[in-house]
PDB file of N, CA and C in Angstrom:
ATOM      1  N   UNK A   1       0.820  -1.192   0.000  1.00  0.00           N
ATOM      2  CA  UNK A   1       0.000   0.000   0.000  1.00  0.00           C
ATOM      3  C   UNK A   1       0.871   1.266   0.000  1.00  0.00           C
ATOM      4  N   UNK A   2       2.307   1.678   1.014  1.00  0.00           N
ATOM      5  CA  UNK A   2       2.704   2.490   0.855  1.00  0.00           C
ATOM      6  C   UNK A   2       3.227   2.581  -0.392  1.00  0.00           C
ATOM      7  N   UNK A   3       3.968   1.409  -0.966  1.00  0.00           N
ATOM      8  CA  UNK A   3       4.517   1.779  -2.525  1.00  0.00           C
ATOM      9  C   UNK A   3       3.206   2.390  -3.736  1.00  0.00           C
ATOM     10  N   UNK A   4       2.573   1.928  -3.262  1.00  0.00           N
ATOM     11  CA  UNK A   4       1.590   2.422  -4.428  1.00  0.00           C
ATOM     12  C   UNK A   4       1.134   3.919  -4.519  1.00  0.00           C
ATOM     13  N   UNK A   5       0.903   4.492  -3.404  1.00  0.00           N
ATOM     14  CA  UNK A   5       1.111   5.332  -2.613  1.00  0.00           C
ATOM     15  C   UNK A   5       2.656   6.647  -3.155  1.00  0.00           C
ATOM     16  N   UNK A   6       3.331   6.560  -3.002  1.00  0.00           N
ATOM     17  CA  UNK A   6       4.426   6.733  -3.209  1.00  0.00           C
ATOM     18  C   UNK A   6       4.648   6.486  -4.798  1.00  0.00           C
ATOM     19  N   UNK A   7       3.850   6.005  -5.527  1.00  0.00           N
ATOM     20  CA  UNK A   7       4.411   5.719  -7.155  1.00  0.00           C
ATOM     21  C   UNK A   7       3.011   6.510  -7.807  1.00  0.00           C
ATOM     22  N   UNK A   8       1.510   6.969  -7.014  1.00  0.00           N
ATOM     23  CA  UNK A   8       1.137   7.856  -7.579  1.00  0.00           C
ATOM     24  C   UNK A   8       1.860   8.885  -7.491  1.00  0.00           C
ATOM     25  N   UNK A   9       2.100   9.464  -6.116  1.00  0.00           N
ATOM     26  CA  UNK A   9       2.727  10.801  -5.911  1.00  0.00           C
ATOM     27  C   UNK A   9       3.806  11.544  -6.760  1.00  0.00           C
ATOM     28  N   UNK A  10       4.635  10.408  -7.044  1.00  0.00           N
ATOM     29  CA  UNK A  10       5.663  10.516  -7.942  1.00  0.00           C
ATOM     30  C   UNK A  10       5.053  10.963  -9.487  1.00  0.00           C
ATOM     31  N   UNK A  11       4.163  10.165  -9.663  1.00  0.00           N
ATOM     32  CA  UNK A  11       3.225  10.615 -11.364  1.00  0.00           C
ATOM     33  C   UNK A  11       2.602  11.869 -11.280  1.00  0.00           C
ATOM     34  N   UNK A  12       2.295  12.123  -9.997  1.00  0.00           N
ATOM     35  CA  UNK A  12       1.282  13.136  -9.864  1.00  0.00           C
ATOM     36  C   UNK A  12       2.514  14.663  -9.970  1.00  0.00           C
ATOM     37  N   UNK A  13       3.758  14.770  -9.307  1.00  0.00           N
ATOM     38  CA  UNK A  13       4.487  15.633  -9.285  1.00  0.00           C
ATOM     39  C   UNK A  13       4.475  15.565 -10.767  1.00  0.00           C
ATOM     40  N   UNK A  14       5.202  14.285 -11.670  1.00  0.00           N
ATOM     41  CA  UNK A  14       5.724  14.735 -12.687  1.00  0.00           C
ATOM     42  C   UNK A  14       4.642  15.294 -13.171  1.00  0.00           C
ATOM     43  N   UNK A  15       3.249  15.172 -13.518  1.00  0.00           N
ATOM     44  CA  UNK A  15       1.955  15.553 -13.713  1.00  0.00           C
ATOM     45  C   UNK A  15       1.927  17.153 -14.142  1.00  0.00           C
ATOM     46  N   UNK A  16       2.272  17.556 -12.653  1.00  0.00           N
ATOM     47  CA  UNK A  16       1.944  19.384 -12.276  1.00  0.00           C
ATOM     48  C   UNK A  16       3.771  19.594 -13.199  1.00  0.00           C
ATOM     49  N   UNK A  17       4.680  19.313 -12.917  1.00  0.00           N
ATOM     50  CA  UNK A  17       5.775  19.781 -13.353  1.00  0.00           C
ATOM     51  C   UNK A  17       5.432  20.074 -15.208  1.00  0.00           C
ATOM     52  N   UNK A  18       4.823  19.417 -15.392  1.00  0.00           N
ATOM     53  CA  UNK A  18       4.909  18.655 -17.248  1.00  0.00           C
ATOM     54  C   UNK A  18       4.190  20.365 -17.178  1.00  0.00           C
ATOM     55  N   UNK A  19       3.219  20.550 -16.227  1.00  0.00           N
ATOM     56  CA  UNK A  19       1.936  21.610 -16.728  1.00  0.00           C
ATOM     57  C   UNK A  19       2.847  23.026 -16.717  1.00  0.00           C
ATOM     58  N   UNK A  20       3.677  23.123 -15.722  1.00  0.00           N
ATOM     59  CA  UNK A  20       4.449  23.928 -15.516  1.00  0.00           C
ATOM     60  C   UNK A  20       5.670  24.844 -16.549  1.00  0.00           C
ATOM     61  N   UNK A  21       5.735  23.442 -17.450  1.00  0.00           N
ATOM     62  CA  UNK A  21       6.682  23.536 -18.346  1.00  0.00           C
ATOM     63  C   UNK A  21       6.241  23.466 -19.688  1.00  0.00           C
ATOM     64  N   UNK A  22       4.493  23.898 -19.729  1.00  0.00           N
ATOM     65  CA  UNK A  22       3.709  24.213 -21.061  1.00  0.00           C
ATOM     66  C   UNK A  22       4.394  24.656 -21.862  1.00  0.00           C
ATOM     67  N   UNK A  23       4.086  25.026 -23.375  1.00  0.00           N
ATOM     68  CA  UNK A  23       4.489  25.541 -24.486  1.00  0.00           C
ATOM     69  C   UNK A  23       3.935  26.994 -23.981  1.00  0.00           C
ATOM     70  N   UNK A  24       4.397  28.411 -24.676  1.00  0.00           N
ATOM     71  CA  UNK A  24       3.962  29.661 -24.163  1.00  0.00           C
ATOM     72  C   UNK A  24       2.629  29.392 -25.114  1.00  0.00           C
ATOM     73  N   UNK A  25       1.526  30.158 -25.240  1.00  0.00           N
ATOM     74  CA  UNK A  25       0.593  30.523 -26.138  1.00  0.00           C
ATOM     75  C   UNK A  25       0.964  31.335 -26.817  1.00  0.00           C
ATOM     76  N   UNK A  26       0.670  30.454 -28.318  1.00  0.00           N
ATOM     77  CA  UNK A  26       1.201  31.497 -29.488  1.00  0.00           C
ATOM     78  C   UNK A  26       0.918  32.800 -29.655  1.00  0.00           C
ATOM     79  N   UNK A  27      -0.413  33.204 -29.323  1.00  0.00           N
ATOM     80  CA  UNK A  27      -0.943  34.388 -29.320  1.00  0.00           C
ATOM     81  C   UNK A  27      -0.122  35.593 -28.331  1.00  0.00           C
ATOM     82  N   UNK A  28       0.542  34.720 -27.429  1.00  0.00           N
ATOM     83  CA  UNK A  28       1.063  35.740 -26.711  1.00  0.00           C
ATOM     84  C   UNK A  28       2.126  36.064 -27.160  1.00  0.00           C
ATOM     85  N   UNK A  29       2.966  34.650 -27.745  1.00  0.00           N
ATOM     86  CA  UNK A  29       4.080  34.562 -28.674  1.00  0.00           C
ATOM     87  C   UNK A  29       3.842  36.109 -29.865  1.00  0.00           C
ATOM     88  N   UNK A  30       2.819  36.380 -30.481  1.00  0.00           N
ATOM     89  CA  UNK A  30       2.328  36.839 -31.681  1.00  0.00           C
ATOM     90  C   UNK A  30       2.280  38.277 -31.243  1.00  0.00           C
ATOM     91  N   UNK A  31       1.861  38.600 -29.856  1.00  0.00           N
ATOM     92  CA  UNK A  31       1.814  39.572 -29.187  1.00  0.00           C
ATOM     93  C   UNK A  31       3.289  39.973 -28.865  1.00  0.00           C
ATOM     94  N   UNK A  32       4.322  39.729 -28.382  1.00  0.00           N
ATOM     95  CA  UNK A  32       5.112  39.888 -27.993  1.00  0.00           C
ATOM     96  C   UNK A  32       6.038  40.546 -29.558  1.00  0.00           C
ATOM     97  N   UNK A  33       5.918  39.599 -30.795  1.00  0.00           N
ATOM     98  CA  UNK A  33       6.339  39.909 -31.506  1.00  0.00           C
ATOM     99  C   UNK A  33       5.575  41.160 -32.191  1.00  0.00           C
ATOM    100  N   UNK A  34       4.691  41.566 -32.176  1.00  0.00           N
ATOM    101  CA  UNK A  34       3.931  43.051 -32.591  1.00  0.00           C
ATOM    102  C   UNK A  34       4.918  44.015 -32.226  1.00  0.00           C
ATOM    103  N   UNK A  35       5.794  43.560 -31.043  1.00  0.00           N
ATOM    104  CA  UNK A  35       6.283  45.208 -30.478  1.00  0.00           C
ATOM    105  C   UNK A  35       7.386  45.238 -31.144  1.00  0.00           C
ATOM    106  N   UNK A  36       8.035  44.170 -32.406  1.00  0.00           N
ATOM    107  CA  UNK A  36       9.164  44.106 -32.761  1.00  0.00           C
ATOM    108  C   UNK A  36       8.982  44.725 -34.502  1.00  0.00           C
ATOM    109  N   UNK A  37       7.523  45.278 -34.716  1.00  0.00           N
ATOM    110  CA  UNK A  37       7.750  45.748 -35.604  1.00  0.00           C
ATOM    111  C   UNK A  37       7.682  46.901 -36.059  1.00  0.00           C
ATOM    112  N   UNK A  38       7.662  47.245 -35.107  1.00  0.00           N
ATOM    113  CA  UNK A  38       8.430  49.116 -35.175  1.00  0.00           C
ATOM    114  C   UNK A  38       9.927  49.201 -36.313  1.00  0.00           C
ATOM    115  N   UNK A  39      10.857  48.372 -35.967  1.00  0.00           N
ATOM    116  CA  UNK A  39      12.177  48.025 -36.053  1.00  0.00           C
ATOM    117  C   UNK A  39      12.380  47.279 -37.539  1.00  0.00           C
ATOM    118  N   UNK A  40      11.405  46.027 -36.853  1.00  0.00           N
ATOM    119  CA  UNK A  40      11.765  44.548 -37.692  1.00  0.00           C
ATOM    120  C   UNK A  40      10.361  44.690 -38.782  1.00  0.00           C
ATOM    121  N   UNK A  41       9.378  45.304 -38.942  1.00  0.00           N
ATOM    122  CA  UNK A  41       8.253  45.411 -39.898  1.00  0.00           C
ATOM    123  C   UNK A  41       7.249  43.891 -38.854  1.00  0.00           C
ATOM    124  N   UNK A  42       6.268  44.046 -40.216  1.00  0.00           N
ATOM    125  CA  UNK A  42       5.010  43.112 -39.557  1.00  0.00           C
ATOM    126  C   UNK A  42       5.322  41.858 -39.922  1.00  0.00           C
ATOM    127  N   UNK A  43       5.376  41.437 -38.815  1.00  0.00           N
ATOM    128  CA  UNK A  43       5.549  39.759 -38.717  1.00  0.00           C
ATOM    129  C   UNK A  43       6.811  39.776 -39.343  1.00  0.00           C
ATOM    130  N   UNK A  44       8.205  40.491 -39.178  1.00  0.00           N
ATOM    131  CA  UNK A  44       9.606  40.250 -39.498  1.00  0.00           C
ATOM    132  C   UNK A  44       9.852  40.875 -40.420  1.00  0.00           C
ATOM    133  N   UNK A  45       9.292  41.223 -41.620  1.00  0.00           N
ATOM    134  CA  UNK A  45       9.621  41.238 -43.018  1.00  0.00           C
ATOM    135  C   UNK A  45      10.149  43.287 -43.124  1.00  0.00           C
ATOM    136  N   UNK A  46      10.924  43.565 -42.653  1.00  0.00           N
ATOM    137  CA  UNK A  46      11.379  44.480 -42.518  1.00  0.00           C
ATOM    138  C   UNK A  46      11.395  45.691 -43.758  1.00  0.00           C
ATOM    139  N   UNK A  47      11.369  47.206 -43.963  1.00  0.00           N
ATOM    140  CA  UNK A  47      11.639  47.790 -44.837  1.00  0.00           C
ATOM    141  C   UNK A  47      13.168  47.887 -45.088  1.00  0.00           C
ATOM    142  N   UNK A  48      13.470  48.636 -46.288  1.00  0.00           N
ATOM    143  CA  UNK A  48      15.239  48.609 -46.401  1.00  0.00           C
ATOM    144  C   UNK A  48      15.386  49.829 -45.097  1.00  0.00           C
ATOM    145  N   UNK A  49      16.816  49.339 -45.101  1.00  0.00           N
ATOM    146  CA  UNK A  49      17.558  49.851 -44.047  1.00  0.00           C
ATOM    147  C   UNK A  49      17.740  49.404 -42.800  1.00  0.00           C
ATOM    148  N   UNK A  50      16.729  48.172 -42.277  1.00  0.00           N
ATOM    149  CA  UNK A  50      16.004  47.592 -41.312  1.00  0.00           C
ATOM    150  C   UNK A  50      16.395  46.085 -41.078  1.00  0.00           C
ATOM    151  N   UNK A  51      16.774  45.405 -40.363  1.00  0.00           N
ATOM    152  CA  UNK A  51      17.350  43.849 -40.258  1.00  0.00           C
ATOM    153  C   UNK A  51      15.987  43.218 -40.299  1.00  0.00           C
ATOM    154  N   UNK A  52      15.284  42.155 -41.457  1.00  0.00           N
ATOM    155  CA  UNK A  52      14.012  41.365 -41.017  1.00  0.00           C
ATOM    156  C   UNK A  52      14.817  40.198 -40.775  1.00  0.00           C
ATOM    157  N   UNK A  53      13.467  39.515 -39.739  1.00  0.00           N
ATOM    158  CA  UNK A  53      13.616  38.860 -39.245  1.00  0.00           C
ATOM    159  C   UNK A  53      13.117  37.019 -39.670  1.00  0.00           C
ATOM    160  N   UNK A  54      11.831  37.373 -40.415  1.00  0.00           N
ATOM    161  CA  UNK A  54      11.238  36.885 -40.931  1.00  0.00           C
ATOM    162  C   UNK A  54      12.010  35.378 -41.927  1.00  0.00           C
ATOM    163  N   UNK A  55      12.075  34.267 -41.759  1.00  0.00           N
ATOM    164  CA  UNK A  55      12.367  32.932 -42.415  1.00  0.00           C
ATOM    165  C   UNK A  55      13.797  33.071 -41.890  1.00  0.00           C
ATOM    166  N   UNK A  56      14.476  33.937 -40.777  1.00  0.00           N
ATOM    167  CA  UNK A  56      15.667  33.490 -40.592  1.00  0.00           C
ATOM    168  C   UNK A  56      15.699  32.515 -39.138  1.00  0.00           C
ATOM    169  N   UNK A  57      17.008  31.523 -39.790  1.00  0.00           N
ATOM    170  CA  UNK A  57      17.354  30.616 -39.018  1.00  0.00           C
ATOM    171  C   UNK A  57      16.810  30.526 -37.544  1.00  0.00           C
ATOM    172  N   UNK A  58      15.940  29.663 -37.028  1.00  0.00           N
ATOM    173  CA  UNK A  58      15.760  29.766 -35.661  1.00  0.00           C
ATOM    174  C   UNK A  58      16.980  30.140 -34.490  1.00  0.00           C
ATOM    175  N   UNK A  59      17.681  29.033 -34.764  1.00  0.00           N
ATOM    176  CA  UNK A  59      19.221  28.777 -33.768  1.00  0.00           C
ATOM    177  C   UNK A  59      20.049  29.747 -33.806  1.00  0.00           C
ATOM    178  N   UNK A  60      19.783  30.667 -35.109  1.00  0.00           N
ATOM    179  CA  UNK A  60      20.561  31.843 -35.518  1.00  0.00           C
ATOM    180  C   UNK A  60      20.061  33.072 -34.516  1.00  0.00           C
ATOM    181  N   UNK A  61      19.080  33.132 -34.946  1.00  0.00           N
ATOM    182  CA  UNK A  61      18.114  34.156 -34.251  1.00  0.00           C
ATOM    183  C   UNK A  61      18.029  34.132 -32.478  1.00  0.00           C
ATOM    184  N   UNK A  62      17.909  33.174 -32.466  1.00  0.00           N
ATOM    185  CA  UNK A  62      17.937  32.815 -31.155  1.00  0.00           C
ATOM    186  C   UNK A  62      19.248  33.497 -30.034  1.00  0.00           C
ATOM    187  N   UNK A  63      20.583  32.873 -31.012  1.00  0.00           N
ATOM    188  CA  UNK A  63      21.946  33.144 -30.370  1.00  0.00           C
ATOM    189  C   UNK A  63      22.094  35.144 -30.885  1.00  0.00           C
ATOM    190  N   UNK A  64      21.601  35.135 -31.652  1.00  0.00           N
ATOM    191  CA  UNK A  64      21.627  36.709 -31.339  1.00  0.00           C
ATOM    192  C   UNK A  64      20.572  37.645 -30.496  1.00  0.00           C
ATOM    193  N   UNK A  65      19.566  37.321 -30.330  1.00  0.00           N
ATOM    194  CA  UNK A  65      18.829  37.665 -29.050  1.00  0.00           C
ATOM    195  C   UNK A  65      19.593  37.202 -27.874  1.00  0.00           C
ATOM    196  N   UNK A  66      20.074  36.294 -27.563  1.00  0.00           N
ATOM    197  CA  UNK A  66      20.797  36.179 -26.167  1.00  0.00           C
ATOM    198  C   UNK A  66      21.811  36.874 -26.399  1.00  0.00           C
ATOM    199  N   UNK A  67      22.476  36.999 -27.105  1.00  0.00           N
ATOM    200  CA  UNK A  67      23.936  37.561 -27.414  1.00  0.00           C
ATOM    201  C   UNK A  67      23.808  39.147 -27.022  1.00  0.00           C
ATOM    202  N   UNK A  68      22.335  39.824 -27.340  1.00  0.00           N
ATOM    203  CA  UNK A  68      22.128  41.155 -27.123  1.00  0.00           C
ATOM    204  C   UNK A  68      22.188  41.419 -25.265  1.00  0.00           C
ATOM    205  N   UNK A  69      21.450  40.114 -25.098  1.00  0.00           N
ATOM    206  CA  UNK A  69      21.015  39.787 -23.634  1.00  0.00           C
ATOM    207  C   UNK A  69      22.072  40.081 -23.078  1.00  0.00           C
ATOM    208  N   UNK A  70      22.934  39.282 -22.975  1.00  0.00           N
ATOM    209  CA  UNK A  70      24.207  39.271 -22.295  1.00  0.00           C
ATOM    210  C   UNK A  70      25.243  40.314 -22.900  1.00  0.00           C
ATOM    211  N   UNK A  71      25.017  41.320 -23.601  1.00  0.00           N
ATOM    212  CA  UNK A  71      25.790  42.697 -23.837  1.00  0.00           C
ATOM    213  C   UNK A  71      27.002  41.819 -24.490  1.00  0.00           C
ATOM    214  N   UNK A  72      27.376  40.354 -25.273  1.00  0.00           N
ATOM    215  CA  UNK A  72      28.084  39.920 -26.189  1.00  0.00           C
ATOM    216  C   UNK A  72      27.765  40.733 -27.408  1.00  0.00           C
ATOM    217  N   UNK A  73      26.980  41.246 -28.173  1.00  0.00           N
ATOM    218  CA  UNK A  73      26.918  41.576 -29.392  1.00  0.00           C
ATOM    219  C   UNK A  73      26.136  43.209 -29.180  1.00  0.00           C
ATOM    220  N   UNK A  74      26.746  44.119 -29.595  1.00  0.00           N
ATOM    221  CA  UNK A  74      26.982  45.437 -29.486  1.00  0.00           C
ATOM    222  C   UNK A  74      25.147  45.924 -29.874  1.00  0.00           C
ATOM    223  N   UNK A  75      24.559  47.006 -29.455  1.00  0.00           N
ATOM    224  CA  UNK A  75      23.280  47.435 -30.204  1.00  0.00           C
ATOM    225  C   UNK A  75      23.120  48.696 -29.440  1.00  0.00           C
ATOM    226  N   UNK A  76      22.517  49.279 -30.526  1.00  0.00           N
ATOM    227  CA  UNK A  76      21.815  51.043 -29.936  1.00  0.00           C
ATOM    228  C   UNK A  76      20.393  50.796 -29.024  1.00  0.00           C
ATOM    229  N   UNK A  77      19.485  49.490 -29.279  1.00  0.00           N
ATOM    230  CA  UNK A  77      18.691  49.516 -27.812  1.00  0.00           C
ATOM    231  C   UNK A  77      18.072  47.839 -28.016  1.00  0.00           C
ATOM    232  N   UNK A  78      18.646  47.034 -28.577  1.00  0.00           N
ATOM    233  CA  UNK A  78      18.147  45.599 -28.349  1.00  0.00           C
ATOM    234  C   UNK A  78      19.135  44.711 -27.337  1.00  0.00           C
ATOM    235  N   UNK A  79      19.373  45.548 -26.677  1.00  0.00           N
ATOM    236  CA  UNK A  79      20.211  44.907 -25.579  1.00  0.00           C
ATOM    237  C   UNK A  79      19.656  45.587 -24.358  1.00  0.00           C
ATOM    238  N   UNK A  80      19.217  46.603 -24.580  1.00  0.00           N
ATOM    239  CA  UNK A  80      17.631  46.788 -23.606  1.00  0.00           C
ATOM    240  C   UNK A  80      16.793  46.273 -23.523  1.00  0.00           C
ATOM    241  N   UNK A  81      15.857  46.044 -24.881  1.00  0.00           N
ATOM    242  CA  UNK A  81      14.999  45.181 -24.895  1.00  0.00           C
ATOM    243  C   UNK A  81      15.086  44.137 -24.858  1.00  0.00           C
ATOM    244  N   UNK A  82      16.223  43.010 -25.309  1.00  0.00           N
ATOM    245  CA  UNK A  82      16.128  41.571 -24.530  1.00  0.00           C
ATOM    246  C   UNK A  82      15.746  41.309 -23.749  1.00  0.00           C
ATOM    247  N   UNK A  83      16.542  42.531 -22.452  1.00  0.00           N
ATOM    248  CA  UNK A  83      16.737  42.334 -20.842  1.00  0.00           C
ATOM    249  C   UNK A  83      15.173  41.690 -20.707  1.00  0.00           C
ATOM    250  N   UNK A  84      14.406  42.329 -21.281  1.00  0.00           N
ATOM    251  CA  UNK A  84      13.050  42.363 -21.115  1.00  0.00           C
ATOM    252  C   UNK A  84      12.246  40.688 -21.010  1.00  0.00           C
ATOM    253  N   UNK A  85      13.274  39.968 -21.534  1.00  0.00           N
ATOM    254  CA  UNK A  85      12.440  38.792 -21.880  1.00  0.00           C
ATOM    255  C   UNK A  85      12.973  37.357 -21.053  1.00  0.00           C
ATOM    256  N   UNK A  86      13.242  36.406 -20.797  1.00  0.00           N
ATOM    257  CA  UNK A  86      13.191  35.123 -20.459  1.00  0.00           C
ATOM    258  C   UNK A  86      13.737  34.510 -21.413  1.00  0.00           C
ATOM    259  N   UNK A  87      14.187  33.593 -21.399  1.00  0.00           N
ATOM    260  CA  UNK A  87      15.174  32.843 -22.182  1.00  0.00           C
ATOM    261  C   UNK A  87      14.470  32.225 -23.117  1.00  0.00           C
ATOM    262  N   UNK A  88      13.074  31.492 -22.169  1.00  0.00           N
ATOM    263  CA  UNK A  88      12.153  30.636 -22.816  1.00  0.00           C
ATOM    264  C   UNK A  88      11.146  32.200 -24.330  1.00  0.00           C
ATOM    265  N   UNK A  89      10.895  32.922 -23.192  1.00  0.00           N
ATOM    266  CA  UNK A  89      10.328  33.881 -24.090  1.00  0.00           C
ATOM    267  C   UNK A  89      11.056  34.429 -25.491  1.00  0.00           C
ATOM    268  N   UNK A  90      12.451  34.385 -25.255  1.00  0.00           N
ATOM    269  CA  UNK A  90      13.670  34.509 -26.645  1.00  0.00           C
ATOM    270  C   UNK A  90      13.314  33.800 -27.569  1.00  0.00           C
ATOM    271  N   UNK A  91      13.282  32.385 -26.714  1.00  0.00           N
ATOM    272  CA  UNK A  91      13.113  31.096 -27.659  1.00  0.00           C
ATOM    273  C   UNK A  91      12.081  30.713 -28.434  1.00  0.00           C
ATOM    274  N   UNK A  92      10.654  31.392 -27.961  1.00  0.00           N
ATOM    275  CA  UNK A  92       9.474  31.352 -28.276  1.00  0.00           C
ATOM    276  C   UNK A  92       9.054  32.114 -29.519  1.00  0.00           C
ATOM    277  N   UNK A  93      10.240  33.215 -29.419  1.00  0.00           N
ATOM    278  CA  UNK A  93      10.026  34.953 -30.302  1.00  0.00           C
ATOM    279  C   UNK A  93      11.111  34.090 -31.833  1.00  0.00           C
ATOM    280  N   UNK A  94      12.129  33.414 -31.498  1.00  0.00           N
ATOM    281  CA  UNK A  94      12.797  33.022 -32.441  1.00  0.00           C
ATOM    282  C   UNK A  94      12.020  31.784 -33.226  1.00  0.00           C
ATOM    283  N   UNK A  95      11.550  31.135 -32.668  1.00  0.00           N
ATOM    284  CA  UNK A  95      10.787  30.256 -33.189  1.00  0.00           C
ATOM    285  C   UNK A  95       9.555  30.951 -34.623  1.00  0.00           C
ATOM    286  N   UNK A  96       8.998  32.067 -33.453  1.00  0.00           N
ATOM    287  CA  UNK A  96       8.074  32.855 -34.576  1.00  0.00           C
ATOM    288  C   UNK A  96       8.581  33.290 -35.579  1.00  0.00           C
ATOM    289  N   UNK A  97       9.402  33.899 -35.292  1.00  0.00           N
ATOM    290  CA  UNK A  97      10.169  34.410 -36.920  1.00  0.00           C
ATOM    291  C   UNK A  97      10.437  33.602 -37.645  1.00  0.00           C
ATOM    292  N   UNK A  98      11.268  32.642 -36.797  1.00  0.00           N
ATOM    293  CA  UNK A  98      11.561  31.965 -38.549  1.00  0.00           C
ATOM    294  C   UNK A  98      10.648  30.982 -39.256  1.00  0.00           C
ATOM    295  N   UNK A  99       9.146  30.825 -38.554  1.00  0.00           N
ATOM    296  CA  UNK A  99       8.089  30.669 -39.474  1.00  0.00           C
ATOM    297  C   UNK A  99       7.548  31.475 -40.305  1.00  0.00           C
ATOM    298  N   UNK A 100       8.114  32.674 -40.007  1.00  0.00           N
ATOM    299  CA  UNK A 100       7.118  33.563 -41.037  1.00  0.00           C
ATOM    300  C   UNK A 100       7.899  33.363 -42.282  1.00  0.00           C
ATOM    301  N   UNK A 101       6.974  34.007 -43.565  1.00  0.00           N
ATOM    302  CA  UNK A 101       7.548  33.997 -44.672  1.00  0.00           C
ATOM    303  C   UNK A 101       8.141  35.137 -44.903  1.00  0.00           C
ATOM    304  N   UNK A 102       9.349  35.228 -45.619  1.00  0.00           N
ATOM    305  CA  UNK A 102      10.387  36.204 -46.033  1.00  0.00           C
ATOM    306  C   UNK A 102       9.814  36.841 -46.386  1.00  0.00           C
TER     307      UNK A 102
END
């Protein structure tokens, strides 16, 4: 009885942990990226003069958002705005872009 006991509990933690460690909601994902197109245009696809973001490399994208994060890669204010985000939230924002179409 105690093992059984003890081998729900165990399912039940991993249970709440799994919930904990959801995917973000895209919409918020979608939201988050709105504020990037001041800069980056709608949904990535940037005007000239402007870096888009749009169909580039996830892993790429990714390591340069952290890179801003951590003041590794030089910028006039996206090394402000990283600060702003979560690692997971980086990861979520890089993901979006490089679904969009170029």
């Amino acid at each position: 009885m105690k093992w059984t006991f003890l081998a729900v509990a165990a399912v039940l933690a991993l249970d709440l942990s799994a919930v904990h460690a959801q995917s973000i909601d895209p919409l918020q994902v979608r939201g988050w990226a709105a504020a990037c197109a001041n800069c980056h245009g709608t949904n990535g696809v940037a005007q000239a003069g402007n870096e888009s973001l749009a169909g580039v490399n996830k892993d790429d994208l990714l390591k340069k958002m952290r890179d801003f994060k951590t003041g590794k890669k030089p910028a006039t204010i996206m090394h402000q705005l990283s600060k702003g985000y979560s690692d997971e939230q980086l990861a979520a924002l890089a993901g979006y872009f490089s679904a969009q179409k170029k």
